[in-house]
C-alpha atoms as a PDB file:
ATOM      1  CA  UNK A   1      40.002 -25.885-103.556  1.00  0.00           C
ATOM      2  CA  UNK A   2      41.713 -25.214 -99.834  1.00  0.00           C
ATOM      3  CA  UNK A   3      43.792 -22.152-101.673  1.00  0.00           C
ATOM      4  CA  UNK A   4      39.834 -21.020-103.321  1.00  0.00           C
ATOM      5  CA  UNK A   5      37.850 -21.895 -99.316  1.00  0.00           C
ATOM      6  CA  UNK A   6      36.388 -19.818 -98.123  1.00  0.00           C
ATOM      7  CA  UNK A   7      35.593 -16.613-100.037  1.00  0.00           C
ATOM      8  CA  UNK A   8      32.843 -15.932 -97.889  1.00  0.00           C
ATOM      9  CA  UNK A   9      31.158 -16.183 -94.288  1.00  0.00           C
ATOM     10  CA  UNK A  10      31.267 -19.264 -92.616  1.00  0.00           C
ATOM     11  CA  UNK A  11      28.059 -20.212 -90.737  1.00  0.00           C
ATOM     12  CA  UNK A  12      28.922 -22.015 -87.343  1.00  0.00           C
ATOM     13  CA  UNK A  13      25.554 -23.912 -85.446  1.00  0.00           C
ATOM     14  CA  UNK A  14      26.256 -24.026 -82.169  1.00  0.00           C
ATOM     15  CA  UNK A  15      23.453 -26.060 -80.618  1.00  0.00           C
ATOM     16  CA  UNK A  16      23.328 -23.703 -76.987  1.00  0.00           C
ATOM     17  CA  UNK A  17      21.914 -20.243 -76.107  1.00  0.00           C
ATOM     18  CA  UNK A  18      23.991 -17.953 -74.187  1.00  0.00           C
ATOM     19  CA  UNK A  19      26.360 -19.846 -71.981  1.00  0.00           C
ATOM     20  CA  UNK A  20      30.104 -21.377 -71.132  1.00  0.00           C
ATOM     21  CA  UNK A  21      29.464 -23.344 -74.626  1.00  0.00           C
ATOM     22  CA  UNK A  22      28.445 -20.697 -76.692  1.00  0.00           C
ATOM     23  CA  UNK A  23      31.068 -18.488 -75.387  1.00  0.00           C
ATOM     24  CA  UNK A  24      34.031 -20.872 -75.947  1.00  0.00           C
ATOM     25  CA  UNK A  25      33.014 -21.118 -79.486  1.00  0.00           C
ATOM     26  CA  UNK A  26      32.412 -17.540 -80.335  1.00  0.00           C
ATOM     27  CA  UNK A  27      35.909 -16.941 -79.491  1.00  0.00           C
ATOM     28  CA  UNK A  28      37.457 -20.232 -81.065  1.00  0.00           C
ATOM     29  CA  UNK A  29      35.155 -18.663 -84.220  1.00  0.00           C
ATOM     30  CA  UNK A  30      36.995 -14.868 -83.783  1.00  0.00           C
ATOM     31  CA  UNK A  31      40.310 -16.437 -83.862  1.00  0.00           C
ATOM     32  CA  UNK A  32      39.833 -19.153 -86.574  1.00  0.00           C
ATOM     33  CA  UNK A  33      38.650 -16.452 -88.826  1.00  0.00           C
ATOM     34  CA  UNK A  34      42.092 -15.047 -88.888  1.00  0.00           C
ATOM     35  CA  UNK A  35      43.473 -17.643 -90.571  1.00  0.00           C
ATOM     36  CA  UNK A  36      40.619 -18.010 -92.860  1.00  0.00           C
ATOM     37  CA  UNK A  37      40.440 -14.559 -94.115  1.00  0.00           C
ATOM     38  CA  UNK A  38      36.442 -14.266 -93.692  1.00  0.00           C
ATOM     39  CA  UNK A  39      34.147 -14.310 -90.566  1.00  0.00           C
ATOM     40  CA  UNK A  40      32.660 -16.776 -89.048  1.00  0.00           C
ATOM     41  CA  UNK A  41      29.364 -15.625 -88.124  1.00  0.00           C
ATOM     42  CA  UNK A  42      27.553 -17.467 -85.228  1.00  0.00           C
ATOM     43  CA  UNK A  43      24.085 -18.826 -85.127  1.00  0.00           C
ATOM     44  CA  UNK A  44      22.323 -20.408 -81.747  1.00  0.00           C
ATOM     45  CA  UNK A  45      20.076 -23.022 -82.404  1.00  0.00           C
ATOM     46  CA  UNK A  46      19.186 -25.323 -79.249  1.00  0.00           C
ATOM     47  CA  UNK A  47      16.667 -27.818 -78.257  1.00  0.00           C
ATOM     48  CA  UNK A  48      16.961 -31.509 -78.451  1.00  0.00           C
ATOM     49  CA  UNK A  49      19.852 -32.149 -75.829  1.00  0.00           C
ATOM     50  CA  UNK A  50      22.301 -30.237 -78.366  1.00  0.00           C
ATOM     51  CA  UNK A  51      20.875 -32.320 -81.368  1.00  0.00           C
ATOM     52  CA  UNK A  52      18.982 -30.307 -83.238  1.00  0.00           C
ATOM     53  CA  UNK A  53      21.352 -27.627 -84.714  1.00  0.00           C
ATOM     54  CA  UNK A  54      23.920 -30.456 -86.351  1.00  0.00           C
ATOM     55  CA  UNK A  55      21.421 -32.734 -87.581  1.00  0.00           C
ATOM     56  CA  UNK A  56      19.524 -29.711 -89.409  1.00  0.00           C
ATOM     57  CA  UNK A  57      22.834 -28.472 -90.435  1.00  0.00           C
ATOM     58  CA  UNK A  58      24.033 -31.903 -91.418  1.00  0.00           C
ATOM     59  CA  UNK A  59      20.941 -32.466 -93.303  1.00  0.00           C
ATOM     60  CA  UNK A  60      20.435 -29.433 -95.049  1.00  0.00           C
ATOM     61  CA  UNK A  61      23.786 -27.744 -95.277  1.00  0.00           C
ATOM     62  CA  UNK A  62      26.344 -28.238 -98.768  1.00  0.00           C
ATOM     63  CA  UNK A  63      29.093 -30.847 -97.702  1.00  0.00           C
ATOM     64  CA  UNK A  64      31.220 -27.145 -98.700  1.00  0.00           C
ATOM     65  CA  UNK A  65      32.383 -25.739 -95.159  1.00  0.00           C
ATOM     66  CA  UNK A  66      30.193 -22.856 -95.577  1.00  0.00           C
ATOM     67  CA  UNK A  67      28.022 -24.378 -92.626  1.00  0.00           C
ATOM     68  CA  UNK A  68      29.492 -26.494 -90.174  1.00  0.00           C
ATOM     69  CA  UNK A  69      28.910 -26.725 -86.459  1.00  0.00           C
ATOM     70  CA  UNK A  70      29.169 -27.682 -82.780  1.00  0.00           C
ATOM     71  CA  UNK A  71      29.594 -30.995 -81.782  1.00  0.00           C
ATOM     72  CA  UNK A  72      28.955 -32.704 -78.097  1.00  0.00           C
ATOM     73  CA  UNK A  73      29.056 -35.821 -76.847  1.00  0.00           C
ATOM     74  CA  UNK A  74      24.823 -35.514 -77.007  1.00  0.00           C
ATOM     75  CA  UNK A  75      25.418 -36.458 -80.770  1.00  0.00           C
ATOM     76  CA  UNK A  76      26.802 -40.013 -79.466  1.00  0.00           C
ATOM     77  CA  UNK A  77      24.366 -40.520 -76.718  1.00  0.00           C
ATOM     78  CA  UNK A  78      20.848 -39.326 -77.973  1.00  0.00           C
ATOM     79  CA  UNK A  79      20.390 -42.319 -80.430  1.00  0.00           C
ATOM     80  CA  UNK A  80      20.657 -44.533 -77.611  1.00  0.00           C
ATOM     81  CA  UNK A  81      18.275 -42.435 -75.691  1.00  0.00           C
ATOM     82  CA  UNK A  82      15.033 -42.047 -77.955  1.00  0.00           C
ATOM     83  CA  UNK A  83      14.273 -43.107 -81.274  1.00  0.00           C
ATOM     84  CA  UNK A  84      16.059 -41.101 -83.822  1.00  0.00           C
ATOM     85  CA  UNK A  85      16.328 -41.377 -88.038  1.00  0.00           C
ATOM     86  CA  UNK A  86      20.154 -39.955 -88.230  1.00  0.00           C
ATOM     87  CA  UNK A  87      23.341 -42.039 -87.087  1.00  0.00           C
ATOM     88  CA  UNK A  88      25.856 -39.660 -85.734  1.00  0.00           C
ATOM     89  CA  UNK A  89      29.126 -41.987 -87.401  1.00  0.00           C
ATOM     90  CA  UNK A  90      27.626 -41.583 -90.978  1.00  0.00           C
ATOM     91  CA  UNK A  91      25.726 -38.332 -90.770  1.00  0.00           C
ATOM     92  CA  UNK A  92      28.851 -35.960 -90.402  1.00  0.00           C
ATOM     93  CA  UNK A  93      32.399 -35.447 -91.175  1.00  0.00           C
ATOM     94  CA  UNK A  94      34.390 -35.062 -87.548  1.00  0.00           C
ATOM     95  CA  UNK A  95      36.370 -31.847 -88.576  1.00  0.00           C
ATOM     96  CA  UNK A  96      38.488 -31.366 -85.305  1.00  0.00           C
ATOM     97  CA  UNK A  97      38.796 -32.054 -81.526  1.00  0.00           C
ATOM     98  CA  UNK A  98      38.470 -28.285 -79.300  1.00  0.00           C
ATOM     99  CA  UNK A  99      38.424 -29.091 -75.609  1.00  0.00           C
ATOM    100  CA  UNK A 100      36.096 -30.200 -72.789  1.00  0.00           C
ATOM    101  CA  UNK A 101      34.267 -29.521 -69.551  1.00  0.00           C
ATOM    102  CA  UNK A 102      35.966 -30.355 -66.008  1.00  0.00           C
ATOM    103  CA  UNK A 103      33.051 -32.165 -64.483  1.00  0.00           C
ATOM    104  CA  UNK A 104      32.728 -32.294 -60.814  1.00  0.00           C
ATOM    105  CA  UNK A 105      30.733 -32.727 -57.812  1.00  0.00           C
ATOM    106  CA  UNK A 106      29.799 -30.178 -55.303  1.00  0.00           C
ATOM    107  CA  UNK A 107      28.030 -29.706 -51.729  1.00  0.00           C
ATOM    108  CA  UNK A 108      27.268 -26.537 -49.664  1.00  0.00           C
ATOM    109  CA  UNK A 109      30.083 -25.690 -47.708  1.00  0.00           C
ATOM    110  CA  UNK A 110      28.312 -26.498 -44.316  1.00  0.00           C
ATOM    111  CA  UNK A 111      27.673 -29.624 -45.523  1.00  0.00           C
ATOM    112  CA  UNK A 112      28.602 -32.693 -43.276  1.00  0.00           C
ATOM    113  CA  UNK A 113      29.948 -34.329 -46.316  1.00  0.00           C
ATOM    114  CA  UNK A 114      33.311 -32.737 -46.178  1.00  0.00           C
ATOM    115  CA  UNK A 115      34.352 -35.578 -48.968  1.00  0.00           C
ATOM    116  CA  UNK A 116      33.964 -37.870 -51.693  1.00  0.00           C
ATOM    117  CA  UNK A 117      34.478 -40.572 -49.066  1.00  0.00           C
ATOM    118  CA  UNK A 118      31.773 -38.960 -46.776  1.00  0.00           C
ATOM    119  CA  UNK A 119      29.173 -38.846 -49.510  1.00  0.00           C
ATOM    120  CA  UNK A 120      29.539 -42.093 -50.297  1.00  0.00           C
ATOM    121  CA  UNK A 121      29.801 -43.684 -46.746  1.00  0.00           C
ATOM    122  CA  UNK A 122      26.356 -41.683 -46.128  1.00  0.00           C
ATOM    123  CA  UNK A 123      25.075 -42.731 -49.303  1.00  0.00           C
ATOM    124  CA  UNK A 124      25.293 -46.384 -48.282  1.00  0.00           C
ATOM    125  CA  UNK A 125      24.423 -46.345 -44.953  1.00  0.00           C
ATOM    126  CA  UNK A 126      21.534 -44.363 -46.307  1.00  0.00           C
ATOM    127  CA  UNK A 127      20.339 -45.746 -49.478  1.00  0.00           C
ATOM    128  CA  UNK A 128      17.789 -44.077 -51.170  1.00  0.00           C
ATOM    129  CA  UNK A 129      18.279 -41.407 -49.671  1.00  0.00           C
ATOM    130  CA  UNK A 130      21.070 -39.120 -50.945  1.00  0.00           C
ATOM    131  CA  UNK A 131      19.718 -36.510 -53.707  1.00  0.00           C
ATOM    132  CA  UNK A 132      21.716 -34.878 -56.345  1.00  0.00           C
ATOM    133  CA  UNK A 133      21.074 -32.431 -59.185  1.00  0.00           C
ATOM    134  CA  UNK A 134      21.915 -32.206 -62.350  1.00  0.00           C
ATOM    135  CA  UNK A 135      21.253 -30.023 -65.585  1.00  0.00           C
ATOM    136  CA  UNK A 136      18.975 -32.673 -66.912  1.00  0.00           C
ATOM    137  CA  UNK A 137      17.676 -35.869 -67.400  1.00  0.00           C
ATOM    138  CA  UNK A 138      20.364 -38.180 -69.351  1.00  0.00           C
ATOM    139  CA  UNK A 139      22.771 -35.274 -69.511  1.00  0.00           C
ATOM    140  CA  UNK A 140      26.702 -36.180 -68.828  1.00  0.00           C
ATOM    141  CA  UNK A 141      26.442 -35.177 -65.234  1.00  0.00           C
ATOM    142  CA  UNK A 142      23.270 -37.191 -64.588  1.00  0.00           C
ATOM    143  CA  UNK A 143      25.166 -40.460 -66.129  1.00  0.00           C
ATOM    144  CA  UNK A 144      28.605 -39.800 -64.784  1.00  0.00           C
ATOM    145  CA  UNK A 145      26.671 -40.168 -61.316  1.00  0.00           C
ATOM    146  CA  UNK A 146      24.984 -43.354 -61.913  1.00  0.00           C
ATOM    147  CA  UNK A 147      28.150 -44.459 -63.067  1.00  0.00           C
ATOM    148  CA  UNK A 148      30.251 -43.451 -59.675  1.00  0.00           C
ATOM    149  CA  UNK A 149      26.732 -44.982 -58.029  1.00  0.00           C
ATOM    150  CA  UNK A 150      27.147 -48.169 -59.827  1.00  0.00           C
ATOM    151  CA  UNK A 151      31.131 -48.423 -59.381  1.00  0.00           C
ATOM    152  CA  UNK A 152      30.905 -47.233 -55.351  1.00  0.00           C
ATOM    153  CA  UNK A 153      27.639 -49.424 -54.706  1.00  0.00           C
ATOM    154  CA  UNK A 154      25.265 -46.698 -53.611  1.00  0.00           C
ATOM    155  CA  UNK A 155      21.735 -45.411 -54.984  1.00  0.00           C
ATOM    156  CA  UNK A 156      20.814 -42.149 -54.929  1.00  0.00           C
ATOM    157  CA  UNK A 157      17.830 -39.729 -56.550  1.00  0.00           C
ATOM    158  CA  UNK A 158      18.471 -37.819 -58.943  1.00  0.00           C
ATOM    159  CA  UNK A 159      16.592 -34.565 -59.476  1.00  0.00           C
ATOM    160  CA  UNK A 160      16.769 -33.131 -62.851  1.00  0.00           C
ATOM    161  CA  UNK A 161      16.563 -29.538 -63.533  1.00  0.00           C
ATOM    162  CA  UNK A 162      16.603 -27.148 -66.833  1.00  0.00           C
ATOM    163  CA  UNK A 163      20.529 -25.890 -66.347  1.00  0.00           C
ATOM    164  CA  UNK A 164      23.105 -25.728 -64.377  1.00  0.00           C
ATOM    165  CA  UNK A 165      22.637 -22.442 -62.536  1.00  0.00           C
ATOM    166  CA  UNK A 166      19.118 -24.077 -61.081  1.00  0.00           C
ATOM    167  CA  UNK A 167      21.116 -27.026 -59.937  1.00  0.00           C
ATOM    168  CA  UNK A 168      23.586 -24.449 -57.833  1.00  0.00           C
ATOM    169  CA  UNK A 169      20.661 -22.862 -56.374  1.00  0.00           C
ATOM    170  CA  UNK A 170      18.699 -25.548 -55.494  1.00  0.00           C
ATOM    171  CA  UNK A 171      22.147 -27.336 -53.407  1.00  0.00           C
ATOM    172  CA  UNK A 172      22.292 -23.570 -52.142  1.00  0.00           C
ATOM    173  CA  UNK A 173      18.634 -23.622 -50.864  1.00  0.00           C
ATOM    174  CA  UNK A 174      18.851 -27.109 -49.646  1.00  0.00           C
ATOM    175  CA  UNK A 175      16.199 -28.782 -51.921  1.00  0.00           C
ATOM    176  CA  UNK A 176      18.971 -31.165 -53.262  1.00  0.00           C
ATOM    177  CA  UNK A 177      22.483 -32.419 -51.162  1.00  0.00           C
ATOM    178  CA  UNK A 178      24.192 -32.252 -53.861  1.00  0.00           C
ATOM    179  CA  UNK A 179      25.447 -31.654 -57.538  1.00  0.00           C
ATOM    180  CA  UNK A 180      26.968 -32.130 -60.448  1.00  0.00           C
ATOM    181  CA  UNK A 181      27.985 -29.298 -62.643  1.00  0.00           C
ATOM    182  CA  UNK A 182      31.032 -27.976 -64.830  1.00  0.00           C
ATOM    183  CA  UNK A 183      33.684 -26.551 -62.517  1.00  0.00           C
ATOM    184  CA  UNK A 184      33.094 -22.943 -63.995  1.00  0.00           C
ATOM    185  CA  UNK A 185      29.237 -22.913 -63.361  1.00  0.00           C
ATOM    186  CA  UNK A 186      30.374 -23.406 -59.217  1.00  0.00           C
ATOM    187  CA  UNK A 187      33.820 -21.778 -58.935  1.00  0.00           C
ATOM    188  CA  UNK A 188      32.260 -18.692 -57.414  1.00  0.00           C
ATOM    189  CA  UNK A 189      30.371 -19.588 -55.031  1.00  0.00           C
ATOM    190  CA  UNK A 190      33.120 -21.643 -54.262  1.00  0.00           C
ATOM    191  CA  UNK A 191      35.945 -19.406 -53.721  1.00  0.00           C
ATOM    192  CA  UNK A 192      32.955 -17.355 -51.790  1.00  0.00           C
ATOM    193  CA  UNK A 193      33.164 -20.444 -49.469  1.00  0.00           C
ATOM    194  CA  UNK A 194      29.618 -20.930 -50.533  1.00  0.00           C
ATOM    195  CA  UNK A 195      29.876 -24.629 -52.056  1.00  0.00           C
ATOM    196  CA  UNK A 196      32.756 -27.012 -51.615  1.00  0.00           C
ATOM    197  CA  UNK A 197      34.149 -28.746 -54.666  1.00  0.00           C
ATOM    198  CA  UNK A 198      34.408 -32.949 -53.550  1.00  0.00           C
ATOM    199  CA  UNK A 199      36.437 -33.912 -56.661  1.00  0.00           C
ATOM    200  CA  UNK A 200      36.735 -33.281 -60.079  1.00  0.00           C
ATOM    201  CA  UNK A 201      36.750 -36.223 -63.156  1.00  0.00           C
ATOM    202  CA  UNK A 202      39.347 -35.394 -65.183  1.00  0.00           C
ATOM    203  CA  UNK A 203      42.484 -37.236 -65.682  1.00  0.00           C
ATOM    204  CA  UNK A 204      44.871 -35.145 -63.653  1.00  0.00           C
ATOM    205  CA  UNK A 205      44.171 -32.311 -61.176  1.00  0.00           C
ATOM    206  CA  UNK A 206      43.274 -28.705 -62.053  1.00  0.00           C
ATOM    207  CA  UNK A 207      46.599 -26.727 -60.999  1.00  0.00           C
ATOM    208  CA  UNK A 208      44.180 -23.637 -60.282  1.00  0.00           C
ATOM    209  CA  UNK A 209      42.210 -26.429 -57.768  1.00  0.00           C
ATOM    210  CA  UNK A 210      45.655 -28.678 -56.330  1.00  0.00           C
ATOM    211  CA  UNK A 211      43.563 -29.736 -53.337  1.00  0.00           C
ATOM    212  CA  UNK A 212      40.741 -31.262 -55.239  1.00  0.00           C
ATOM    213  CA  UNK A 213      41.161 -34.511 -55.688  1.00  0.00           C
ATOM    214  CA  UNK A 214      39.780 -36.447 -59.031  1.00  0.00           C
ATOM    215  CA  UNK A 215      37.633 -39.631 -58.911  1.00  0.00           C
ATOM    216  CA  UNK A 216      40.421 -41.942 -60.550  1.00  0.00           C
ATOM    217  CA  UNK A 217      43.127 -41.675 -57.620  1.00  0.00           C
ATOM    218  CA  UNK A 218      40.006 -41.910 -55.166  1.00  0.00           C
ATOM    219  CA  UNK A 219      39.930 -45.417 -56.723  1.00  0.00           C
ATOM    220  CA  UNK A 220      37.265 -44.970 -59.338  1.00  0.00           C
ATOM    221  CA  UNK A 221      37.930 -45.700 -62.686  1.00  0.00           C
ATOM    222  CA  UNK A 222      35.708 -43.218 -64.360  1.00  0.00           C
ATOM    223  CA  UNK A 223      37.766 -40.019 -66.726  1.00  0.00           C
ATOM    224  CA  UNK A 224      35.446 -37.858 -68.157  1.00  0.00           C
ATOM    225  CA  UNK A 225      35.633 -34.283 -69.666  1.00  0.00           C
ATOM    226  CA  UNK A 226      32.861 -34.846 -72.386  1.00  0.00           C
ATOM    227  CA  UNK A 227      34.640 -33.271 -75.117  1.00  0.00           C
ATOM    228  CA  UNK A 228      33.384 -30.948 -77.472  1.00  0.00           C
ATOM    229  CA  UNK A 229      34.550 -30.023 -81.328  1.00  0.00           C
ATOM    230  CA  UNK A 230      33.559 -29.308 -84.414  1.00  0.00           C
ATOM    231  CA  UNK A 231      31.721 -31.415 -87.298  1.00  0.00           C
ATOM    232  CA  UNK A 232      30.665 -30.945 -90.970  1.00  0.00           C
ATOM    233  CA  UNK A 233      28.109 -32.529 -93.461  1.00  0.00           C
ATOM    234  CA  UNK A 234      29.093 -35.814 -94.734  1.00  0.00           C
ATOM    235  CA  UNK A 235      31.363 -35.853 -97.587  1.00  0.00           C
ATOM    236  CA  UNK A 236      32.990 -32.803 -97.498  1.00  0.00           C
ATOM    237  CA  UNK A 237      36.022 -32.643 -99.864  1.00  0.00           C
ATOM    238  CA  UNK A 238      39.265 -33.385 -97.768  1.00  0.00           C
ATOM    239  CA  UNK A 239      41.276 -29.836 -98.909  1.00  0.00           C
ATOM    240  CA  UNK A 240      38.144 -28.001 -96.794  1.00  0.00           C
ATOM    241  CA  UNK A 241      38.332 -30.084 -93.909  1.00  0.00           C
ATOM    242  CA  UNK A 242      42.000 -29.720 -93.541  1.00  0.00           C
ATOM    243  CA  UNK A 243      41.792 -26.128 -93.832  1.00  0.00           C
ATOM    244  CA  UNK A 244      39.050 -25.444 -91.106  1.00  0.00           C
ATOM    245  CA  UNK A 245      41.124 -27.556 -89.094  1.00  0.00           C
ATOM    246  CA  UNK A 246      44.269 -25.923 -89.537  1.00  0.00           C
ATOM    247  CA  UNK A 247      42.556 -22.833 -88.373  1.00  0.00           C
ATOM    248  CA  UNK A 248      40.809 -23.931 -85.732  1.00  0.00           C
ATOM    249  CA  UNK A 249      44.109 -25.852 -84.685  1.00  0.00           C
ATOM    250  CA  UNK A 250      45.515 -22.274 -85.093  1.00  0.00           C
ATOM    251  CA  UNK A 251      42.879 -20.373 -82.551  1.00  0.00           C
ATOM    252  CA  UNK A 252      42.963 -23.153 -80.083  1.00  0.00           C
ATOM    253  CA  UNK A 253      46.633 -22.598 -79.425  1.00  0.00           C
ATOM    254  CA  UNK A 254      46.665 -18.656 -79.066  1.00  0.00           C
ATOM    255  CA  UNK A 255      46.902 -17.378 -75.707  1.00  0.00           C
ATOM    256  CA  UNK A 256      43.496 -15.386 -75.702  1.00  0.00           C
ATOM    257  CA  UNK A 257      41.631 -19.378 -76.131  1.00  0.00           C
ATOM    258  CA  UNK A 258      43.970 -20.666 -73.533  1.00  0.00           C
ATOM    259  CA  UNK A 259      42.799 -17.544 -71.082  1.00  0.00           C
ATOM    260  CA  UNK A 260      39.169 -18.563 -71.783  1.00  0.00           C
ATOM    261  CA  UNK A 261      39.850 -21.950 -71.362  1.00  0.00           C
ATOM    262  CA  UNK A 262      41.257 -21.123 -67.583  1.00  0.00           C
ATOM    263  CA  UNK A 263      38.439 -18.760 -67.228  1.00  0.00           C
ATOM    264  CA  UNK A 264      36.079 -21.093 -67.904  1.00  0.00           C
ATOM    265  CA  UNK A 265      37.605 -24.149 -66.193  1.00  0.00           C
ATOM    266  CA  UNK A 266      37.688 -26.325 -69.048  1.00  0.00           C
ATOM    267  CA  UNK A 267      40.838 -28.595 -70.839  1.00  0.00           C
ATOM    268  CA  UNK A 268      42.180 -28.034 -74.217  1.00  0.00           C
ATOM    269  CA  UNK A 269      41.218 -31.690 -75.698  1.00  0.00           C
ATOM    270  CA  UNK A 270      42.751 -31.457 -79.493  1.00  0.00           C
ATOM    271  CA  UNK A 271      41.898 -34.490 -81.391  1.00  0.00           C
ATOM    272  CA  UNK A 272      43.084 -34.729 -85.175  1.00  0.00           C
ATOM    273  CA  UNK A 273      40.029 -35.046 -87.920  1.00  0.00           C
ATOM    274  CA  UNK A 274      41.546 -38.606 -88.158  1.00  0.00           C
ATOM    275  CA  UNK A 275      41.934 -38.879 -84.100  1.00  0.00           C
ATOM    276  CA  UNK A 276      38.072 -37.013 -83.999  1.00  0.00           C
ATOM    277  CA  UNK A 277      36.647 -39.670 -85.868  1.00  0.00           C
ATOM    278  CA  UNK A 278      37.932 -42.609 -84.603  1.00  0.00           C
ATOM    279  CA  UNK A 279      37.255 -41.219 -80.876  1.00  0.00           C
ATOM    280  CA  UNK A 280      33.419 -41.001 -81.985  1.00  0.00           C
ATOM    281  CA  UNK A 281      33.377 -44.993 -82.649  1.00  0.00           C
ATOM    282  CA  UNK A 282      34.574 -45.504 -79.281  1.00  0.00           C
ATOM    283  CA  UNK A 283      32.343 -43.147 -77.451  1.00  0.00           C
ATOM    284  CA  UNK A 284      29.668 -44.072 -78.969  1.00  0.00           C
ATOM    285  CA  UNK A 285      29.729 -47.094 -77.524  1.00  0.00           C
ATOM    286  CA  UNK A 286      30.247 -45.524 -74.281  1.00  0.00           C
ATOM    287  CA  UNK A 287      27.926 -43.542 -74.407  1.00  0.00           C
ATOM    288  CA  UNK A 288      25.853 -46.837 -75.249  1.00  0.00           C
ATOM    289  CA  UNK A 289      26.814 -48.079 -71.519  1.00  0.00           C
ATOM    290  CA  UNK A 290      26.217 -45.010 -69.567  1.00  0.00           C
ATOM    291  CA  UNK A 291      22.629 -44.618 -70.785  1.00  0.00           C
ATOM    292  CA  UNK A 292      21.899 -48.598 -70.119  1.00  0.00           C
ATOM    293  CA  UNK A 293      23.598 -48.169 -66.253  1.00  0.00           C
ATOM    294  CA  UNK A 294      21.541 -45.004 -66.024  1.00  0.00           C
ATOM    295  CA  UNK A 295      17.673 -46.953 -67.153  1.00  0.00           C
ATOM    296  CA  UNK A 296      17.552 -44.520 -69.767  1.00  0.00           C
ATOM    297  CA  UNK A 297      18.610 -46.893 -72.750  1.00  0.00           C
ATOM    298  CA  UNK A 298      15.376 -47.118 -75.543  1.00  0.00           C
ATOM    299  CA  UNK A 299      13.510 -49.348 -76.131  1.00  0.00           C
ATOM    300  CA  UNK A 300      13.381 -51.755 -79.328  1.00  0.00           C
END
C-alpha cells in the first residue's frame, strides 16, 4: 500500500487563517509533496481554539491519508477546558512531530521593566496590579504566565485579546504592560527598538537573540515551545503513516523549511510517529495542570 499512497491530492486541515501557522505548513506541504509525487492542497478551517478542523477531519475523513491535518497542543488542552465528546489520545493517529513556537515575553522599550527580574519585583510589590496580554483566553501564552505567576509568587491580570498582533498594539498603546506572544509576531518592532524582548521559554537561547535570556537559567523551571505536527484519523494502516512521515521528515530537513523556520522564529521539534504519540500522553496531562493553575479547568 505505501508503494500504491498516494495517487492523488492530499487534503491537509490546518485549523488557522492566514498567519505564522498557516504559513509554516503551506511550505512543509510544498516540500512534502516532492517526495509524495502529488500535491498537497491546503484547506483553512479555524474556530474552536484550533479544534475544529482535526476533530471534523478526524471524524469524517477515511483513516487513508487522503485527509490528514494540523495538530497543536489546543488538541491536548481543550478537553480539559470545556466539555467536549472526542478524546484527543484515541481520536487520531499522531503521524509526525514538525516544530514549535519560541514563546516569550515582551514590554515597550521605555518601559521601566528593563527585565524579567524587574517585572517580577514590581509585580510583587504591586500585586494585582501588573497587566499582560495575550492572544486569548486559555491560550499557551495566557497559561505559560500563570504558570511563571504561580512559580515567582506574583498575580497579575490578564487581558485577553483575539490575536497576537492586538496584543502588540495594545503594549504599544499602553492599555496593557505587557505581553506574551511568539518571538516572530514582536521581532520587528523589536529590532525597531519599539518593544524589548525580557526572555524567551525555550530550552536554550535563540543564537539570532544571544542576549535574551530564557526563563529556566533565570531559575524557573518552565520549557515550553508548544509544539506543533501533524495527525491522521484513527486507524490508519501503518505503510501510510510511515510514508507521510518520511516525507514530511524529508521537507522538514531542506534548507528552504529551515529558512522559514529562522524567519519565523520558531525550533525544528521532530518527534517520531512513535515519539509523537507517546509525547501526547504526557502533555496531556500537562496540559491538565496548566489549565487547573490558570482557574480555567471544567467543571464535572
Amino acid at each position: 500500500m505505501a508503494q500504491e499512497f498516494p495517487t492523488r491530492p492530499i487534503t491537509l486541515v490546518v485549523p488557522y487563517s492566514a498567519g505564522p501557522t498557516d504559513a509554516q505548513y503551506r511550505k512543509l506541504a510544498e516540500l512534502a509533496s516532492r517526495s509524495l509525487g502529488q500535491p498537497i492542497v491546503i484547506e483553512n478551517k479555524p474556530g474552536g481554539n484550533g479544534t475544529i478542523g482535526p476533530v471534523q477531519m478526524a471524524r469524517l475523513a477515511k483513516p487513508d491519508g487522503y485527509t490528514v491535518a494540523a495538530s497543536t497542543v489546543s488538541l491536548l488542552r481543550q478537553p480539559h477546558m470545556q466539555p467536549v465528546d472526542w478524546n484527543p489520545l484515541n481520536e487520531f493517529t499522531w503521524i509526525i512531530g514538525l516544530g514549535g513556537y519560541t514563546f516569550a515575553i515582551a514590554v515597550r522599550d521605555d518601559s521601566p521593566l528593563k527585565s524579567l527580574k524587574d517585572m517580577i519585583v514590581w509585580a510583587k510589590a504591586n500585586p494585582g496590579q501588573l497587566t499582560y496580554g495575550t492572544p486569548g483566553q486559555g491560550s499557551s501564552l495566557h497559561l505559560l504566565m500563570e504558570a511563571l505567576a504561580h512559580q515567582a509568587g506574583f498575580q497579575a491580570v490578564h487581558v485577553p485579546f483575539k490575536g497576537g498582533g492586538e496584543t502588540t498594539t495594545a503594549m504599544l498603546g499602553g492599555h496593557v504592560m505587557v505581553t506574551l506572544n511568539n518571538v516572530g509576531s514582536v521581532i520587528t518592532q523589536a529590532e525597531a527598538r519599539k518593544v524589548r524582548i525580557l526572555n524567551i521559554f525555550d530550552a536554550e537561547r535563540l543564537s539570532r537573540l544571544p542576549d535574551v535570556p530564557t526563563s529556566k537559567e533565570l531559575g524557573y523551571d518552565i520549557i515550553y515551545s508548544s509544539p506543533y505536527g501533524l495527525v491522521g484519523p484513527r486507524n490508519m494502516p501503518g505503510a501510510v503513516v510511515k510514508r507521510l512521515h518520511d516525507a514530511f521528515k524529508t521537507a522538514m530537513e531542506t534548507p528552504d523549511n529551515k529558512a522559514l523556520l529562522d524567519n519565523l522564529y520558531q525550533v525544528p521539534w521532530y518527534r517520531s510517529t512513535e515519539q509523537y504519540t507517546k509525547w501526547t500522553v504526557e502533555a496531556y496531562q500537562q496540559e491538565r495542570r496548566f489549565v487547573e493553575r490558570a482557574g480555567l479547568l471544567k467543571q464535572p
